[in-house]
N, C-alpha and C. Protein backbone atom coordinates (compact mmCIF):
# COMPACT_ATOMS: atom_id res chain seq x y z
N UNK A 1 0.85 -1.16 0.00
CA UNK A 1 0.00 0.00 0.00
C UNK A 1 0.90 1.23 0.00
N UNK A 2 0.33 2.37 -0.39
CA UNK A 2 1.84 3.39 -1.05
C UNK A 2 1.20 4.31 0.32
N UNK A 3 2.71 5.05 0.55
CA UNK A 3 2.24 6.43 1.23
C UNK A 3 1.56 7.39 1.11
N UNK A 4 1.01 7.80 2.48
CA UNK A 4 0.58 9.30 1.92
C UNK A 4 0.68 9.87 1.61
N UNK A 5 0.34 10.95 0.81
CA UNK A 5 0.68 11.88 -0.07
C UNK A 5 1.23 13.13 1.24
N UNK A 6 2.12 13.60 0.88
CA UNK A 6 2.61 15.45 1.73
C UNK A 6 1.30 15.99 1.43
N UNK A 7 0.38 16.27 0.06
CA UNK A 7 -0.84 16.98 0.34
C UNK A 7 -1.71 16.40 1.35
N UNK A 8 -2.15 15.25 1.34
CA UNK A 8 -3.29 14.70 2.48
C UNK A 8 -2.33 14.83 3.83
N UNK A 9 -1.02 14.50 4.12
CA UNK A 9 -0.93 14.99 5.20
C UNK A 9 -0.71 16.75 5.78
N UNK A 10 -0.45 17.25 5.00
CA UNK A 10 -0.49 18.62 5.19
C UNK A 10 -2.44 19.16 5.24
N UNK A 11 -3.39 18.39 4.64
CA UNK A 11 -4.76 18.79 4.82
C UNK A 11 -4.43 18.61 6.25
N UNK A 12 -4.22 16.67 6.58
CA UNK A 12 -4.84 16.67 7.60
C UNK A 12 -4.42 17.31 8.91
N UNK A 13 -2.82 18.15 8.71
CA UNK A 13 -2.23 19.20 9.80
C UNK A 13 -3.42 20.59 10.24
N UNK A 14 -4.13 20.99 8.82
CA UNK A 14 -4.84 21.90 8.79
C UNK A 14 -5.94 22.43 9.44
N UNK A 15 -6.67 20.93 9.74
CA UNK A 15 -7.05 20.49 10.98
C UNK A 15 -6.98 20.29 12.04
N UNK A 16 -5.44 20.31 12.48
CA UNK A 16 -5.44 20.47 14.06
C UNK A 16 -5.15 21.99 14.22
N UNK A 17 -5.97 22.12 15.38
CA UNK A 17 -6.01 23.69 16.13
C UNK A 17 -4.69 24.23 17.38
N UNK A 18 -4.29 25.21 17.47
CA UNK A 18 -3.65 25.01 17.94
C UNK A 18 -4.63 25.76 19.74
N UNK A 19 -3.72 24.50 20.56
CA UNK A 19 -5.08 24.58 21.43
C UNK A 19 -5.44 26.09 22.49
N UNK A 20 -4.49 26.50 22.34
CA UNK A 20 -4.77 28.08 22.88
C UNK A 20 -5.44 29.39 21.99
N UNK A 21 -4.63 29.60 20.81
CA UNK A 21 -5.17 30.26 19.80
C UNK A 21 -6.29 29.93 19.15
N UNK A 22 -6.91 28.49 18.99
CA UNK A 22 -8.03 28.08 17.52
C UNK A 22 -7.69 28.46 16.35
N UNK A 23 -6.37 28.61 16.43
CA UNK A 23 -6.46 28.57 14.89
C UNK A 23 -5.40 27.11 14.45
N UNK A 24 -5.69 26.83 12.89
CA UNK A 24 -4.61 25.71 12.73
C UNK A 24 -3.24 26.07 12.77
N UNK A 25 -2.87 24.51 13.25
CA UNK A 25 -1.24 25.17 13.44
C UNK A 25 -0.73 25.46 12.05
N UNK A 26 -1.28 24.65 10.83
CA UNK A 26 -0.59 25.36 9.68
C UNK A 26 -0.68 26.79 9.19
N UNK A 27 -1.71 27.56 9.49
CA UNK A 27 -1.53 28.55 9.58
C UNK A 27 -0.91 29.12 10.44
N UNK A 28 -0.44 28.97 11.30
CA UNK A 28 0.46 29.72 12.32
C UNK A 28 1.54 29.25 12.08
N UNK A 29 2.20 28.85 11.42
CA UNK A 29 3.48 28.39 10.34
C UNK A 29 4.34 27.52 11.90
N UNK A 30 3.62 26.53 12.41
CA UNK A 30 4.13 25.21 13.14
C UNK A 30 4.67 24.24 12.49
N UNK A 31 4.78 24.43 11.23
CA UNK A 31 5.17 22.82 10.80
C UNK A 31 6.59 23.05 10.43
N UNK A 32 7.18 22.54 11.26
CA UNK A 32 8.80 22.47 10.50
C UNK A 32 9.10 21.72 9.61
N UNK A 33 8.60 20.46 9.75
CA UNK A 33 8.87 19.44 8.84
C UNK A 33 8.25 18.05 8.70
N UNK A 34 7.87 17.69 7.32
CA UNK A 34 6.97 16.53 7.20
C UNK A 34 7.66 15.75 6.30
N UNK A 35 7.93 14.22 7.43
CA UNK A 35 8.87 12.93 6.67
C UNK A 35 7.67 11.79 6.17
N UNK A 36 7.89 11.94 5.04
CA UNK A 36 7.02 10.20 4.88
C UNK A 36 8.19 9.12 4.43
N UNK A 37 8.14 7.91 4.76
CA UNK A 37 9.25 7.03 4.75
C UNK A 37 7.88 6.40 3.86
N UNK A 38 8.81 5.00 2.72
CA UNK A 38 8.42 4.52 1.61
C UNK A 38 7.33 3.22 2.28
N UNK A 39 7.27 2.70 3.67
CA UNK A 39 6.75 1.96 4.45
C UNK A 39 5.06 2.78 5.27
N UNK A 40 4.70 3.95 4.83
CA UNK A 40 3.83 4.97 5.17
C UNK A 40 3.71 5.48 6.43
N UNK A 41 5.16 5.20 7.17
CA UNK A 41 5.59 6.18 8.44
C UNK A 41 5.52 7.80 8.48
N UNK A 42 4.64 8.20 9.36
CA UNK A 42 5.26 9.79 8.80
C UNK A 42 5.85 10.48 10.11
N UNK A 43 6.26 11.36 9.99
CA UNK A 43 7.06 12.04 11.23
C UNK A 43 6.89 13.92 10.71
N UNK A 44 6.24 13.89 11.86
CA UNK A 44 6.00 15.39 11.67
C UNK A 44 7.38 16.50 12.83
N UNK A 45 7.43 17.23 12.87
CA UNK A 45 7.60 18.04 13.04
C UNK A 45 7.06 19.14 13.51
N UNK A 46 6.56 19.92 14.81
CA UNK A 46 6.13 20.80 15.11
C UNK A 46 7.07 21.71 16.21
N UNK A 47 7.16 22.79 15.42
CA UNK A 47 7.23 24.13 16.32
C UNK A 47 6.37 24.58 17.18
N UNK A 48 7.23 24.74 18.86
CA UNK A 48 6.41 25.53 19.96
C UNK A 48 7.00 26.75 20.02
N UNK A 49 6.09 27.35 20.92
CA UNK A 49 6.82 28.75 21.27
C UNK A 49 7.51 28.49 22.36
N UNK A 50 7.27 27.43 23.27
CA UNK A 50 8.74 27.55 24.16
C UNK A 50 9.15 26.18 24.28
N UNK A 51 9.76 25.89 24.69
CA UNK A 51 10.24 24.24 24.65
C UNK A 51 9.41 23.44 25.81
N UNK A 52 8.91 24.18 27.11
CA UNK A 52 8.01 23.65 28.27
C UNK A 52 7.39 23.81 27.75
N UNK A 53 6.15 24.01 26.48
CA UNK A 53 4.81 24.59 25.91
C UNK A 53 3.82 23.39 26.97
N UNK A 54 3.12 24.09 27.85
CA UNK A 54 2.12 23.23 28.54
C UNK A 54 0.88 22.23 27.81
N UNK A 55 1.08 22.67 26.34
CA UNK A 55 0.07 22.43 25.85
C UNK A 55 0.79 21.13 24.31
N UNK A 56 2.05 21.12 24.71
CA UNK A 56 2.92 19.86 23.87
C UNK A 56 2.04 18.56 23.82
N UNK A 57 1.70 17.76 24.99
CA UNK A 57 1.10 16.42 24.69
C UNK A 57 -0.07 16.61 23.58
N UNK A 58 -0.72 17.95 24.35
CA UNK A 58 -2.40 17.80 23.74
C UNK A 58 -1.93 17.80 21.97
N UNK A 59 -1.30 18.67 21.66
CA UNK A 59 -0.61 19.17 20.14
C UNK A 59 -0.53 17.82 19.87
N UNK A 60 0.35 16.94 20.35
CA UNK A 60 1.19 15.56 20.16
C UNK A 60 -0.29 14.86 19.56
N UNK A 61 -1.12 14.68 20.80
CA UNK A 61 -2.01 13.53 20.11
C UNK A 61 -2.84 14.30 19.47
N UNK A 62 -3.29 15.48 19.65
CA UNK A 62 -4.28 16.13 18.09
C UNK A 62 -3.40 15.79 16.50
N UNK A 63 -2.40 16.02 16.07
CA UNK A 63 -1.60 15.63 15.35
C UNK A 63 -1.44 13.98 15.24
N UNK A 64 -1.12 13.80 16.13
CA UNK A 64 -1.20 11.96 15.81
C UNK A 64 -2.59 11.64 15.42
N UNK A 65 -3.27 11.73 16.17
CA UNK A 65 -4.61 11.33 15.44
C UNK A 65 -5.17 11.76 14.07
N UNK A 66 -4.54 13.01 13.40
CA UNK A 66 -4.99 13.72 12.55
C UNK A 66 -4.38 13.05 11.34
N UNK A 67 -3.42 12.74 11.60
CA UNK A 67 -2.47 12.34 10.52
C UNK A 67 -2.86 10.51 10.78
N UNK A 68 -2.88 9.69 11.73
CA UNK A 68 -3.86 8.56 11.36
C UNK A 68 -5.10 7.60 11.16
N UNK A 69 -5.43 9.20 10.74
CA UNK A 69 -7.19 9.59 10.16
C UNK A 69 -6.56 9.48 8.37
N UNK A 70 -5.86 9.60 8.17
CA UNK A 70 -5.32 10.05 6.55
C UNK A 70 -6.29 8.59 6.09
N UNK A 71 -6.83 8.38 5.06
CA UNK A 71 -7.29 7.22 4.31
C UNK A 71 -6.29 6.57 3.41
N UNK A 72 -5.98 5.01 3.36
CA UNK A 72 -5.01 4.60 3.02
C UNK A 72 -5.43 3.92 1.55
N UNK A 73 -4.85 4.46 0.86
CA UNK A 73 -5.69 4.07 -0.77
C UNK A 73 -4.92 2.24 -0.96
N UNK A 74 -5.88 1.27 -1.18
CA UNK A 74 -5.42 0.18 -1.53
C UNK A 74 -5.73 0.13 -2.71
N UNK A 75 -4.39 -0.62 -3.60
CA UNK A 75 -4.16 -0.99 -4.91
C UNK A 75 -4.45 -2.21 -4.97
N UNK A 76 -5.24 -2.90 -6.14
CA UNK A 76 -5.62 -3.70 -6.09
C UNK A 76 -4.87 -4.69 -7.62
N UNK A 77 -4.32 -5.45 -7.26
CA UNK A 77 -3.70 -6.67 -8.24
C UNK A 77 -4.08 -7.37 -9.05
């Protein structure tokens, strides 16, 4: 089954809020960096404003969940 696409995972970043502001973190330019490995691992990357950000876990699993919400297209043989 192939990876996700950088567009569906960048939608599904778009979607998480960031939990103090409401707004998405992609608009608030949080994303440092988005890895997809050829096995459909992805590894995100997010920028805080401080390194204690009290609000890191919640970010953590809004993002994890967001990104394994992505729909996984099966190819069929």
């Amino acid at each position: 089954m192939p990876p996700p696409t950088h567009d569906a995972v960048h939608g599904a970043l778009a979607r998480v809020l960031d939990p103090e502001i409401r707004r998405p973190i992609t608009e608030l330019g949080m994303i440092e960096s988005v890895d997809i490995e050829p096995d459909g691992r992805v590894r995100v990357g997010v920028l805080l404003t401080v390194a204690a950000c009290p609000m890191r876990e919640q970010l953590n699993r809004d993002v994890t969940t967001a990104v394994s919400a992505i729909p996984v297209s099966r190819q069929c043989s």
